[in-house]
PDB file of N, CA and C in Angstrom:
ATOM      1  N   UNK A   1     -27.098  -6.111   8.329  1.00  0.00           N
ATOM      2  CA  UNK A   1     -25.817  -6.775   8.180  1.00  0.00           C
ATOM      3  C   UNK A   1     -24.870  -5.832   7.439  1.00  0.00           C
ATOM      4  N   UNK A   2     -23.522  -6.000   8.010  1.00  0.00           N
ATOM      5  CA  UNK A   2     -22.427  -4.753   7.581  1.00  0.00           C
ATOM      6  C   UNK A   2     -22.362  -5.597   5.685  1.00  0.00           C
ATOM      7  N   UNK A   3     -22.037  -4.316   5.481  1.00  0.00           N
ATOM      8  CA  UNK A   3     -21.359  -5.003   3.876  1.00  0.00           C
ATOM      9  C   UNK A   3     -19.757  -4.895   4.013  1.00  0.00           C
ATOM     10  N   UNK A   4     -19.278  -5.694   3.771  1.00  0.00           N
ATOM     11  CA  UNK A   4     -17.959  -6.249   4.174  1.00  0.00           C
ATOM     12  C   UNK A   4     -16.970  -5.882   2.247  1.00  0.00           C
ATOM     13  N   UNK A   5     -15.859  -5.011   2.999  1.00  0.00           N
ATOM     14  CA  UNK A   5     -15.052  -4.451   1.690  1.00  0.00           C
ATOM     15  C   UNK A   5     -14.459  -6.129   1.097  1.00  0.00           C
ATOM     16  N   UNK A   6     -13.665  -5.678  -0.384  1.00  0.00           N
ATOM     17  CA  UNK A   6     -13.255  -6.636  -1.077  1.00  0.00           C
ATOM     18  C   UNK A   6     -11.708  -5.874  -1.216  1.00  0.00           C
ATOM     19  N   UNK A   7     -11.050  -7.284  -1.254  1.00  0.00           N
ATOM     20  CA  UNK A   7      -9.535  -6.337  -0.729  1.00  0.00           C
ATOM     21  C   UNK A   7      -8.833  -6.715  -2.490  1.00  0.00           C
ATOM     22  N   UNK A   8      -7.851  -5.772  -2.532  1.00  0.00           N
ATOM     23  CA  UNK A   8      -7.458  -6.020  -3.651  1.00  0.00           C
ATOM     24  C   UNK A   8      -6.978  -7.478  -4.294  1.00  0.00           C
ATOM     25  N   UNK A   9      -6.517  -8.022  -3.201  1.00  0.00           N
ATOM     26  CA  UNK A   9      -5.978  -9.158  -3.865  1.00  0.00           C
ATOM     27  C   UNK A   9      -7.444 -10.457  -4.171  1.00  0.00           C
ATOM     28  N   UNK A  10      -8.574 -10.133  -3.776  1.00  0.00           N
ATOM     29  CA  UNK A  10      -9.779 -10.714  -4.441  1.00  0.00           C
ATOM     30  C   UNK A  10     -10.672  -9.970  -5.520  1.00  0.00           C
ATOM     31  N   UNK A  11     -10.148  -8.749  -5.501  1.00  0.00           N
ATOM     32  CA  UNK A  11     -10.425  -7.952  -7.128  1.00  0.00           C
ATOM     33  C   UNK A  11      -9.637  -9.067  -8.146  1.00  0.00           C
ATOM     34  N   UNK A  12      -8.222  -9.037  -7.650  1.00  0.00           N
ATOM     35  CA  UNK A  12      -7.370  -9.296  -9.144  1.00  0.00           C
ATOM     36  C   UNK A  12      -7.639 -10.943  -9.456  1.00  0.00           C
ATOM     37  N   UNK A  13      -8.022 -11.617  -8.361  1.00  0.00           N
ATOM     38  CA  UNK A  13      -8.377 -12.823  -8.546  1.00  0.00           C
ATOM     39  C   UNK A  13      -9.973 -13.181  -9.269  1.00  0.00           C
ATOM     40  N   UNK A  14     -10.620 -12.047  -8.786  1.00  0.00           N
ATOM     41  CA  UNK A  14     -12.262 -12.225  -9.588  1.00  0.00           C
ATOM     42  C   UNK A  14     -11.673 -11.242 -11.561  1.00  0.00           C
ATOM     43  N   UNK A  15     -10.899 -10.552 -11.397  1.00  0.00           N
ATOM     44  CA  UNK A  15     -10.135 -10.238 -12.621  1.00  0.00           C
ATOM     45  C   UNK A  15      -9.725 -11.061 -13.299  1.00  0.00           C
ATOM     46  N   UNK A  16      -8.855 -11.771 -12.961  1.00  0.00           N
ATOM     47  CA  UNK A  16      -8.079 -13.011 -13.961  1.00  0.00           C
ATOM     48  C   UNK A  16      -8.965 -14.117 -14.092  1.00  0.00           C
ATOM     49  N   UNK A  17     -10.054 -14.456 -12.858  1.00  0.00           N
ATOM     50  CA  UNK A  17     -10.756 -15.820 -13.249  1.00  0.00           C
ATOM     51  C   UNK A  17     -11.797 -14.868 -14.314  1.00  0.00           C
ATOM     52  N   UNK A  18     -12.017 -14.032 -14.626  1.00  0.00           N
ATOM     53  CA  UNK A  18     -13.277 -13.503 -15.405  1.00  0.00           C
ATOM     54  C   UNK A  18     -12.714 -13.573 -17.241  1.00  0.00           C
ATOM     55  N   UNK A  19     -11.311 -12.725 -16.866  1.00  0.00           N
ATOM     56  CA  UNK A  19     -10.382 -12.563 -18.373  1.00  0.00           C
ATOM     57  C   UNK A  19     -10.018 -14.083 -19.119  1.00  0.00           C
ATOM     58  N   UNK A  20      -9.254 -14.597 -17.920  1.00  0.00           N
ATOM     59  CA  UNK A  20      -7.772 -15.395 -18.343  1.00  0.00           C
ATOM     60  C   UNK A  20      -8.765 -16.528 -18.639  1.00  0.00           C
ATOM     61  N   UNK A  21      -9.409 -17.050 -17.677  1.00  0.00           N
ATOM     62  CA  UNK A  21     -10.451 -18.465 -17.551  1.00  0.00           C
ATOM     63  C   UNK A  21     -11.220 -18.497 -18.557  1.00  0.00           C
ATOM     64  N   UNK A  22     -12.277 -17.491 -18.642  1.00  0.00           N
ATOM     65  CA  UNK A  22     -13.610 -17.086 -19.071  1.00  0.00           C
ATOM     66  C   UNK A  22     -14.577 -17.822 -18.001  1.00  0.00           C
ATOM     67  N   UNK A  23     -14.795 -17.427 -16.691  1.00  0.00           N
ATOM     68  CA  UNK A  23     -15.289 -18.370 -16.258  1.00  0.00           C
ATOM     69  C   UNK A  23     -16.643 -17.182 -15.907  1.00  0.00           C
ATOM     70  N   UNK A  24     -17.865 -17.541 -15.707  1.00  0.00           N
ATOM     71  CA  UNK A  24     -19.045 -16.583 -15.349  1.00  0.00           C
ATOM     72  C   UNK A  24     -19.396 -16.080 -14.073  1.00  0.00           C
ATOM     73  N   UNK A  25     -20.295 -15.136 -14.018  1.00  0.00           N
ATOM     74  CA  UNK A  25     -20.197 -15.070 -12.761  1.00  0.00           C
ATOM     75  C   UNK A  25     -20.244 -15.508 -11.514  1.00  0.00           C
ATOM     76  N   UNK A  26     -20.992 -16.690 -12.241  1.00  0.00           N
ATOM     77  CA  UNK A  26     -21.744 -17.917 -10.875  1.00  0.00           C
ATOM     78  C   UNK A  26     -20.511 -18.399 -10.567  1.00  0.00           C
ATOM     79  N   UNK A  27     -20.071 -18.801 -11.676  1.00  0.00           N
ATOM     80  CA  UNK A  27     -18.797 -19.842 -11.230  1.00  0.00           C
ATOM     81  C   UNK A  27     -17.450 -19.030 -10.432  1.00  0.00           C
ATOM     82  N   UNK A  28     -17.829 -17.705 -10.873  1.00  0.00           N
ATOM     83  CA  UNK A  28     -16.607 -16.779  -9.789  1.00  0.00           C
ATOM     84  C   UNK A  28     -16.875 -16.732  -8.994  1.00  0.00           C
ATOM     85  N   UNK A  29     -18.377 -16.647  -8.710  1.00  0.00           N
ATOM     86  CA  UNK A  29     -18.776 -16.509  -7.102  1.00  0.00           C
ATOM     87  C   UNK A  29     -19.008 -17.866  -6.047  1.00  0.00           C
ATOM     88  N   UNK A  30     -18.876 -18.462  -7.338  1.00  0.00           N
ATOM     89  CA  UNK A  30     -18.901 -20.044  -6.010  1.00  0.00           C
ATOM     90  C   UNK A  30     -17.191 -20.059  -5.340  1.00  0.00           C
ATOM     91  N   UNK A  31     -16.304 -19.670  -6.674  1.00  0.00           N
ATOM     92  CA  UNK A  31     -14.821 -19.900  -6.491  1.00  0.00           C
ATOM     93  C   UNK A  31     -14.200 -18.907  -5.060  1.00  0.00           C
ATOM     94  N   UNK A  32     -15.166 -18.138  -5.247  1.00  0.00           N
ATOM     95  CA  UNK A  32     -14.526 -16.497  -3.939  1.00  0.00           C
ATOM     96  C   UNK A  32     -15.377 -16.101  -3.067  1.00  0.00           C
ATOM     97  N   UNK A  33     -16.623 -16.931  -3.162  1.00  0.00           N
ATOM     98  CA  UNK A  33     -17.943 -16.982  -1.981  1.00  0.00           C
ATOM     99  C   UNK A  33     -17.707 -15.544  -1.763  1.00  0.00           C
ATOM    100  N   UNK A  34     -18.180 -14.641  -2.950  1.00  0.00           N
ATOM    101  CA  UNK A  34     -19.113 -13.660  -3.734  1.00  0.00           C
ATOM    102  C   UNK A  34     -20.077 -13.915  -3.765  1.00  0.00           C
ATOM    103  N   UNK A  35     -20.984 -13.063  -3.517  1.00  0.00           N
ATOM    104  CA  UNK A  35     -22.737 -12.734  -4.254  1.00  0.00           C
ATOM    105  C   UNK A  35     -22.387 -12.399  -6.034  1.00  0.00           C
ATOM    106  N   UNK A  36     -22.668 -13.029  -7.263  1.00  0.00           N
ATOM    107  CA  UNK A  36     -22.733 -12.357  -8.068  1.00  0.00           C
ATOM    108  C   UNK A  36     -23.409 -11.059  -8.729  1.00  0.00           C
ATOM    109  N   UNK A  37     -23.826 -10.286  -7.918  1.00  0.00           N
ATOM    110  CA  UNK A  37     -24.237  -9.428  -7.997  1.00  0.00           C
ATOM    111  C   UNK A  37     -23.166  -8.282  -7.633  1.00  0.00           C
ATOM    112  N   UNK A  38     -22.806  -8.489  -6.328  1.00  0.00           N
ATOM    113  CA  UNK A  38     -21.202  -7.697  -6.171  1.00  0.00           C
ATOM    114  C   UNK A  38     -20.023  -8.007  -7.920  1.00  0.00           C
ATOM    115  N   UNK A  39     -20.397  -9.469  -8.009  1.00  0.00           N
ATOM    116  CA  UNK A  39     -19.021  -9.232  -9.142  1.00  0.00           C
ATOM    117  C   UNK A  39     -19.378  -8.402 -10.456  1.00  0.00           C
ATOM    118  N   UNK A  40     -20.830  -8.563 -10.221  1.00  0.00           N
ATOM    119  CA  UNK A  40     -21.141  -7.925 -11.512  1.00  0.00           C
ATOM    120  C   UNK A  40     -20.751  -6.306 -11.753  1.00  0.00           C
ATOM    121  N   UNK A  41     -21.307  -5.525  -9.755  1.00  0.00           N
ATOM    122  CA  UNK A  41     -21.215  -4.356 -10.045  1.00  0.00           C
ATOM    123  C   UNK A  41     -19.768  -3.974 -10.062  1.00  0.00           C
ATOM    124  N   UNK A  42     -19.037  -4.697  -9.119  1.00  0.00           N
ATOM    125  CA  UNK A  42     -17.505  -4.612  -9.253  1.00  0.00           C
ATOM    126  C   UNK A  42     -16.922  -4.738 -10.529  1.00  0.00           C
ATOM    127  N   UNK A  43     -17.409  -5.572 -11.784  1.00  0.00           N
ATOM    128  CA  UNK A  43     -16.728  -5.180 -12.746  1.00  0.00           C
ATOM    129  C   UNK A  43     -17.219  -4.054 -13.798  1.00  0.00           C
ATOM    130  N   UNK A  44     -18.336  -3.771 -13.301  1.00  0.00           N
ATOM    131  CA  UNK A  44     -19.087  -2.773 -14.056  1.00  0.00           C
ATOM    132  C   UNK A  44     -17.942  -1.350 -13.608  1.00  0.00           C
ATOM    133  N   UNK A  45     -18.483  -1.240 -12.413  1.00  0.00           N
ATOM    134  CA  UNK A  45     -17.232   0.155 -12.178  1.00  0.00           C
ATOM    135  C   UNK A  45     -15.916  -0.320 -12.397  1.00  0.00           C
ATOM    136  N   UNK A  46     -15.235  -0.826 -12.683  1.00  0.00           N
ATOM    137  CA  UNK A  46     -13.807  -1.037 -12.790  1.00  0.00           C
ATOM    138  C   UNK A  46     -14.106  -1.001 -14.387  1.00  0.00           C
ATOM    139  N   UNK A  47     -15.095  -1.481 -15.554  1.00  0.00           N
ATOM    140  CA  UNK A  47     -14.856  -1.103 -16.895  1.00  0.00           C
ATOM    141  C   UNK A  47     -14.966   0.608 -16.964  1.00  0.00           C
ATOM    142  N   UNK A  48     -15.940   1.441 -15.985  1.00  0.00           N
ATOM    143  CA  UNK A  48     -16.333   2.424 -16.377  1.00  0.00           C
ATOM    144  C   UNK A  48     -15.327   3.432 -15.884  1.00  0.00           C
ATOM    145  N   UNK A  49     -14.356   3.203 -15.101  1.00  0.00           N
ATOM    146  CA  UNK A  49     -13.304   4.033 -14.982  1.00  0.00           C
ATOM    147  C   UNK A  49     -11.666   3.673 -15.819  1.00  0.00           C
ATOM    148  N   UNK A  50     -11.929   2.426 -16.211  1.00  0.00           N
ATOM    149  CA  UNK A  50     -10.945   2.099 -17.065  1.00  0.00           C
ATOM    150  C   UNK A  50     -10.013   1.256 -17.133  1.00  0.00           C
ATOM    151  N   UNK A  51     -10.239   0.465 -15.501  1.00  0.00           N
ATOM    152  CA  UNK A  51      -9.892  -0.203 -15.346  1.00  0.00           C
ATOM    153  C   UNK A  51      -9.482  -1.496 -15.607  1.00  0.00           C
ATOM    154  N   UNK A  52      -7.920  -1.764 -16.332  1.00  0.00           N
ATOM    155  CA  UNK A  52      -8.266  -3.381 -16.834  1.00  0.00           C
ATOM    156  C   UNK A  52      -7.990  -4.366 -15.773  1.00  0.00           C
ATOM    157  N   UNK A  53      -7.503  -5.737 -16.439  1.00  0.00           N
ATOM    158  CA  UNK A  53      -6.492  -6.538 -15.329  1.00  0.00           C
ATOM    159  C   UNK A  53      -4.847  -6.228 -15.508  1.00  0.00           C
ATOM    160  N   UNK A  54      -4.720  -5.469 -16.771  1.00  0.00           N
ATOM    161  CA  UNK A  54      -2.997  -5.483 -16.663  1.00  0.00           C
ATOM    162  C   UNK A  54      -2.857  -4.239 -15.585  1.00  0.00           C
ATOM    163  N   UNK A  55      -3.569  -3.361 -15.002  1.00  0.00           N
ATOM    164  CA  UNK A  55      -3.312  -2.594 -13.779  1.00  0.00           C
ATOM    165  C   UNK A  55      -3.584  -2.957 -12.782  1.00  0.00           C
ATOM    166  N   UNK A  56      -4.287  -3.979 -12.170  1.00  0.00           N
ATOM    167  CA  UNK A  56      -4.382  -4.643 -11.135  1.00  0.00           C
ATOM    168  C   UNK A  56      -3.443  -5.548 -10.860  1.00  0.00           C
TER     169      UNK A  56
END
């Protein structure tokens, strides 16, 4: 099965529900039918390059 990209405008939305909410990962991934495992690694590389939410 292809792995299917995440487009920016469901970065900034798994961004703000993670910051603004505090909501976890389960609950982001029920909200954006995510695997939490993608959100996890997705926010892992976005801390490790520096990425916050005020640049998204």
């Amino acid at each position: 099965m292809p792995n299917n990209r995440i487009n920016m405008r469901k970065m900034r939305d798994i961004l703000r529900l993670r910051f603004e909410t505090g909501f976890s990962f389960r609950q982001i991934s029920q909200c954006g039918d995510i695997s939490t495992g993608t959100i996890q690694k997705m926010l892992k590389r976005l801390d490790a390059i520096g990425v916050t939410r005020h640049l998204l």
